[in-house]
Protein backbone atom coordinates (compact mmCIF):
# COMPACT_ATOMS: atom_id res chain seq x y z
CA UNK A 1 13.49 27.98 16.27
CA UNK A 2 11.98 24.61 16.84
CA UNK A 3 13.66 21.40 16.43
CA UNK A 4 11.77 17.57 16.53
CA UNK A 5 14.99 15.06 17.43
CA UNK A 6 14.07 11.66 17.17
CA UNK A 7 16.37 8.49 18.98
CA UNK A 8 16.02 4.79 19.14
CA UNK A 9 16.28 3.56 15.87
CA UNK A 10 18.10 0.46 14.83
CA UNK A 11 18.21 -3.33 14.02
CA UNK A 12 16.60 -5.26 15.31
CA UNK A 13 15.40 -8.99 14.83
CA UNK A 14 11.72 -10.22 13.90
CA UNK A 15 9.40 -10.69 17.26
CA UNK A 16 11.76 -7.73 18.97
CA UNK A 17 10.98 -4.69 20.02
CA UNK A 18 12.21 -1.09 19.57
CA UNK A 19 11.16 2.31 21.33
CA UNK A 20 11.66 5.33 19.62
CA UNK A 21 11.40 8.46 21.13
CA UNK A 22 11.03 12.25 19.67
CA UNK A 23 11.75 15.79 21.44
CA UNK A 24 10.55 19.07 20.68
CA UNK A 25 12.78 21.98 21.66
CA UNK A 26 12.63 25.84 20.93
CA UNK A 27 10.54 28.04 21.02
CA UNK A 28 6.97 26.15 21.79
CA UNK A 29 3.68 27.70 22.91
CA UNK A 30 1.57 23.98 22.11
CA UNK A 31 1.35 21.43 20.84
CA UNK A 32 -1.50 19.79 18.73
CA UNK A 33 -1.41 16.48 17.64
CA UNK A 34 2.03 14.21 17.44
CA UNK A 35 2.51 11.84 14.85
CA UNK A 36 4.84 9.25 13.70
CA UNK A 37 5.23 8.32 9.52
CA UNK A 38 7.38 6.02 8.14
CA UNK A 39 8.75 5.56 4.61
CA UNK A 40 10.17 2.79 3.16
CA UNK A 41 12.54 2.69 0.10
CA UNK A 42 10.15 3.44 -2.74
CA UNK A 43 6.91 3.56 -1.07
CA UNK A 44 4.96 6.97 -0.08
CA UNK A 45 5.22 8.40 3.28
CA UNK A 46 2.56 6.69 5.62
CA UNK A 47 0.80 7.78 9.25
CA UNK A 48 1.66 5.04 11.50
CA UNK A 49 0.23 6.68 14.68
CA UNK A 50 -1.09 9.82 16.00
CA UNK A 51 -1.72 11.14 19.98
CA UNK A 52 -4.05 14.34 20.39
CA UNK A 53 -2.57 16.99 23.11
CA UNK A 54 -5.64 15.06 25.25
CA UNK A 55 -4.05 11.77 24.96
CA UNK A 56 -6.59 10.04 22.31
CA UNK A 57 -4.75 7.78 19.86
CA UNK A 58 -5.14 6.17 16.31
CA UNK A 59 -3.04 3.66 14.56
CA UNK A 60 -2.43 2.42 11.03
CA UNK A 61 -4.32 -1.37 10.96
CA UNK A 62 -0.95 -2.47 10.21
CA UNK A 63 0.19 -1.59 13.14
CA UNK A 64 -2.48 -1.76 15.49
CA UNK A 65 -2.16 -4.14 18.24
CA UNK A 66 1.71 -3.76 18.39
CA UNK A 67 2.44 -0.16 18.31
CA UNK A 68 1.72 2.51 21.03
CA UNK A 69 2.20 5.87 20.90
CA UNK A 70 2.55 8.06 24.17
CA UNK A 71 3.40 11.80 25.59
CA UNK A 72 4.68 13.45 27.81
CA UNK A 73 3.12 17.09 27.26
CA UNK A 74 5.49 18.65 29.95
CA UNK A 75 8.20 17.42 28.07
CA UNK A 76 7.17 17.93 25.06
CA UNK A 77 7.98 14.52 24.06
CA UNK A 78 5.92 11.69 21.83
CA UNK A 79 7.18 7.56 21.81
CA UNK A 80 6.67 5.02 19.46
CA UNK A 81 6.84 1.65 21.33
CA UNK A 82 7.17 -1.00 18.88
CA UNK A 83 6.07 -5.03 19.69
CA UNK A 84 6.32 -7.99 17.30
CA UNK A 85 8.48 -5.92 14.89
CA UNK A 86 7.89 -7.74 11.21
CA UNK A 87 10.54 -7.18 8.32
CA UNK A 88 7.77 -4.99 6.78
CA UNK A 89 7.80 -2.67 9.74
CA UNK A 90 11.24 -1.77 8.57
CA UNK A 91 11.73 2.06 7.43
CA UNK A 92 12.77 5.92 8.18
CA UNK A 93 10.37 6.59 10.44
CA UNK A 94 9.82 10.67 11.50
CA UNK A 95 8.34 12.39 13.96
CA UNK A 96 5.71 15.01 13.14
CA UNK A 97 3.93 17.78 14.99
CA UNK A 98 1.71 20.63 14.73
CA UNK A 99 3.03 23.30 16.81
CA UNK A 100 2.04 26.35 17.95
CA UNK A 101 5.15 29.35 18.85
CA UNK A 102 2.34 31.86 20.20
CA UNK A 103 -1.22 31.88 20.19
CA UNK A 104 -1.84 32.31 16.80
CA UNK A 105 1.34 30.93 14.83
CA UNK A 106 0.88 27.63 13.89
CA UNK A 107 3.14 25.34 11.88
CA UNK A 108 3.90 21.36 10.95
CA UNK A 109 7.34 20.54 11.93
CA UNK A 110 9.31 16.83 10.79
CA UNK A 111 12.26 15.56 12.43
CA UNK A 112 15.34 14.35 10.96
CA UNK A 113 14.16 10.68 10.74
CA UNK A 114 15.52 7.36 12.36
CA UNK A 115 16.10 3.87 10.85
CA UNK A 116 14.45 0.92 11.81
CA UNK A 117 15.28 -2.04 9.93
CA UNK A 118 13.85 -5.82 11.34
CA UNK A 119 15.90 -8.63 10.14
CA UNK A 120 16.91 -11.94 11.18
């Protein structure tokens, strides 16, 4: 069975900086792209970054600028590194992943979600 654990939520104040950081475990074959949503209280689920299993990256232009995502494919492990957090920024943010558990079995896993909440 595969599992996405995210860590490093939390409060922090504006300007600061968080890094959050997600691990896949189980039983993976590969990984295709590795995402990060967030969702704020009574707003829809957005892509905040994404990092193909070659390393190319996109970002949310609300984001862009301040956010990188990174990888560690022997790990199986994605980052958010968060810069110049803004109150908005604040939300459950989850880790997402297409994952492959042979060569032909495919399917999109979600973590369990962490908090981030920027406030003075």
């Amino acid at each position: 069975q595969v599992q996405l654990v995210e860590s490093g939520g939390g409060l922090v104040q504006p300007g600061g900086s968080l890094r959050l950081s997600c691990a896949a475990s189980g039983s993976i074959f590969s990984i295709n792209n590795m995402n990060w949503y967030r969702q704020a209280p009574g707003k829809q689920r957005e892509l905040v970054a994404t990092i193909t299993n070659g390393g190319s990256t996109n970002y949310a232009a609300s984001v862009k600028g301040r956010f990188t995502i990174s990888r560690d494919n022997a790990k199986n492990t994605v980052a958010l590194q968060m810069n110049s957090l803004k109150p908005e920024d604040s939300a459950v943010y989850y880790c997402n992943a297409y994952i492959y558990t042979d060569a032909w079995t495919y399917k999109n896993y979600w973590g369990q979600g962490t908090q981030v909440t920027v406030s003075s």
